[in-house]
C-alpha atoms as a PDB file:
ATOM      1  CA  UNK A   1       0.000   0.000   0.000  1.00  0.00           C
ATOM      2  CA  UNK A   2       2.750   2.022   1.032  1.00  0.00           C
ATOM      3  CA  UNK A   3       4.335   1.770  -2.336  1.00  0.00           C
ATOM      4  CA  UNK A   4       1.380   2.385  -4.138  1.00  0.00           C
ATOM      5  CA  UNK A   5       0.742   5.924  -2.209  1.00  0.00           C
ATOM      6  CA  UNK A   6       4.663   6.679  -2.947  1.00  0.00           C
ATOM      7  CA  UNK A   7       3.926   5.765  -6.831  1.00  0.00           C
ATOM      8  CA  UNK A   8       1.031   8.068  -6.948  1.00  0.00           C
ATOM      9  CA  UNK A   9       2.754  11.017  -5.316  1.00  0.00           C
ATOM     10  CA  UNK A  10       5.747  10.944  -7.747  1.00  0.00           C
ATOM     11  CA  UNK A  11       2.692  10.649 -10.752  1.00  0.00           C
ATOM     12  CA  UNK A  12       1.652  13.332  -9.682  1.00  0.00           C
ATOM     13  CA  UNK A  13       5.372  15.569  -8.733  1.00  0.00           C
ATOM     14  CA  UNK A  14       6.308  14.527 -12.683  1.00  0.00           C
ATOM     15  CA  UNK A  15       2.975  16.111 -14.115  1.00  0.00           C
ATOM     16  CA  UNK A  16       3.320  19.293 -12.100  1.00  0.00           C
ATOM     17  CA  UNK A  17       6.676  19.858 -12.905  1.00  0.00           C
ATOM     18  CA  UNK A  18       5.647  19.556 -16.471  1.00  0.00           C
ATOM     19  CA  UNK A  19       2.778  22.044 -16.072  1.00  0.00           C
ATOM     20  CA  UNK A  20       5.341  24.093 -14.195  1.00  0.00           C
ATOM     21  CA  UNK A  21       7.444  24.029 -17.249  1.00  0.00           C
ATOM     22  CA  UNK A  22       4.927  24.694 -19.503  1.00  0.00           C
ATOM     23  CA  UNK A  23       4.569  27.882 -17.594  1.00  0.00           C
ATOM     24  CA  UNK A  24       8.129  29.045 -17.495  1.00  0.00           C
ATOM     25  CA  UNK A  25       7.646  28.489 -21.380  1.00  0.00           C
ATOM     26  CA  UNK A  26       4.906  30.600 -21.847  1.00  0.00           C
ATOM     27  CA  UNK A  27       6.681  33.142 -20.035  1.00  0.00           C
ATOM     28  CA  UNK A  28       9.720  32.675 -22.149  1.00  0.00           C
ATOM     29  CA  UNK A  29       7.174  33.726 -24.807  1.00  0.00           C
ATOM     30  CA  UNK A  30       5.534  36.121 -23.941  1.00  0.00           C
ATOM     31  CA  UNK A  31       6.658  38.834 -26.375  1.00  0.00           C
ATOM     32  CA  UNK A  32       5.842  36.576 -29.170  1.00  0.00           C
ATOM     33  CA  UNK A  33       2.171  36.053 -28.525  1.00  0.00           C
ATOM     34  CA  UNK A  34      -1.069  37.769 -28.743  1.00  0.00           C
ATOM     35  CA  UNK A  35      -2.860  38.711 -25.706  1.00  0.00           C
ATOM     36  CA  UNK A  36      -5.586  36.333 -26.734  1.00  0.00           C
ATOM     37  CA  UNK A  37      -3.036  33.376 -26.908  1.00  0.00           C
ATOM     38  CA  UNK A  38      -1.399  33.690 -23.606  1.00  0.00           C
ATOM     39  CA  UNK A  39      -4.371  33.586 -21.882  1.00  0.00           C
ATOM     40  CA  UNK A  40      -6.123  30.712 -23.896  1.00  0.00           C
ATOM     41  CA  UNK A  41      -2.663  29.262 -23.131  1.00  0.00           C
ATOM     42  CA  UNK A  42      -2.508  30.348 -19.355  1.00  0.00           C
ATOM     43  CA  UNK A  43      -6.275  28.832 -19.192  1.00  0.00           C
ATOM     44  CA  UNK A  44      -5.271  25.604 -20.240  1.00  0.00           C
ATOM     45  CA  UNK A  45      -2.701  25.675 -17.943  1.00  0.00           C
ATOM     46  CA  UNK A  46      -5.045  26.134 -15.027  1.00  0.00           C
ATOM     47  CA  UNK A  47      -7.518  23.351 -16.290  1.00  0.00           C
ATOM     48  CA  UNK A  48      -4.520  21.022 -16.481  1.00  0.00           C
ATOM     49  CA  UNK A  49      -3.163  22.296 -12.870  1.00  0.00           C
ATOM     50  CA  UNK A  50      -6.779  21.171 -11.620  1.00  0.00           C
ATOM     51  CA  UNK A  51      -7.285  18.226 -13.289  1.00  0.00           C
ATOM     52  CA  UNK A  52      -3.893  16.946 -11.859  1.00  0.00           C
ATOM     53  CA  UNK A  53      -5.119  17.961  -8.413  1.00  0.00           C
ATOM     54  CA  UNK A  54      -8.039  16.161  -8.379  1.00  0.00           C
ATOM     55  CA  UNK A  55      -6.303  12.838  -9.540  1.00  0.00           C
ATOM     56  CA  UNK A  56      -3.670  13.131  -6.379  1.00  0.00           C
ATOM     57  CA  UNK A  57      -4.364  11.404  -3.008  1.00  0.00           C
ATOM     58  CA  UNK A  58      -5.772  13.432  -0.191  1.00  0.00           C
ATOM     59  CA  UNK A  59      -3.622  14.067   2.841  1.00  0.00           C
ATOM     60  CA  UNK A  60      -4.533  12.357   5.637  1.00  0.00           C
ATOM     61  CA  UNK A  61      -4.885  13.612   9.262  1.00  0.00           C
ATOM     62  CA  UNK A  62      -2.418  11.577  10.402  1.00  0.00           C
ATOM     63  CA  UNK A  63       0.177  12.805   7.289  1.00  0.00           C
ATOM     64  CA  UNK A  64      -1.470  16.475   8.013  1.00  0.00           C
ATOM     65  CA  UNK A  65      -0.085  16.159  11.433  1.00  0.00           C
END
């Protein structure tokens, strides 16, 4: 079980750190893009974030504490 819960944290670490990178890349370009791009772009980014979120494990009281 242990294992498992370890698995799906890491699952989760790699996708955020992808969606993390996506953002540093948006920033990167920025000066390239039309106002209506980056935030289409920056929306999808959010949808992702939250869709990731809701896939991870909840923290349990005893991991809380």
């Amino acid at each position: 079980m242990q294992f498992a819960k370890a698995k799906n944290h890491q699952n989760i670490a790699d996708k955020l750190w992808l969606v993390r990178e996506k953002y540093v890349s948006l920033l990167t370009d920025l000066n390239r893009l039309s106002i209506n791009d980056i935030t289409n772009e920056r929306d999808t980014l959010m949808h992702e974030t939250h869709e990731i979120y809701i896939s991870a494990s909840k923290t349990d009281s005893k991991s809380y504490t």
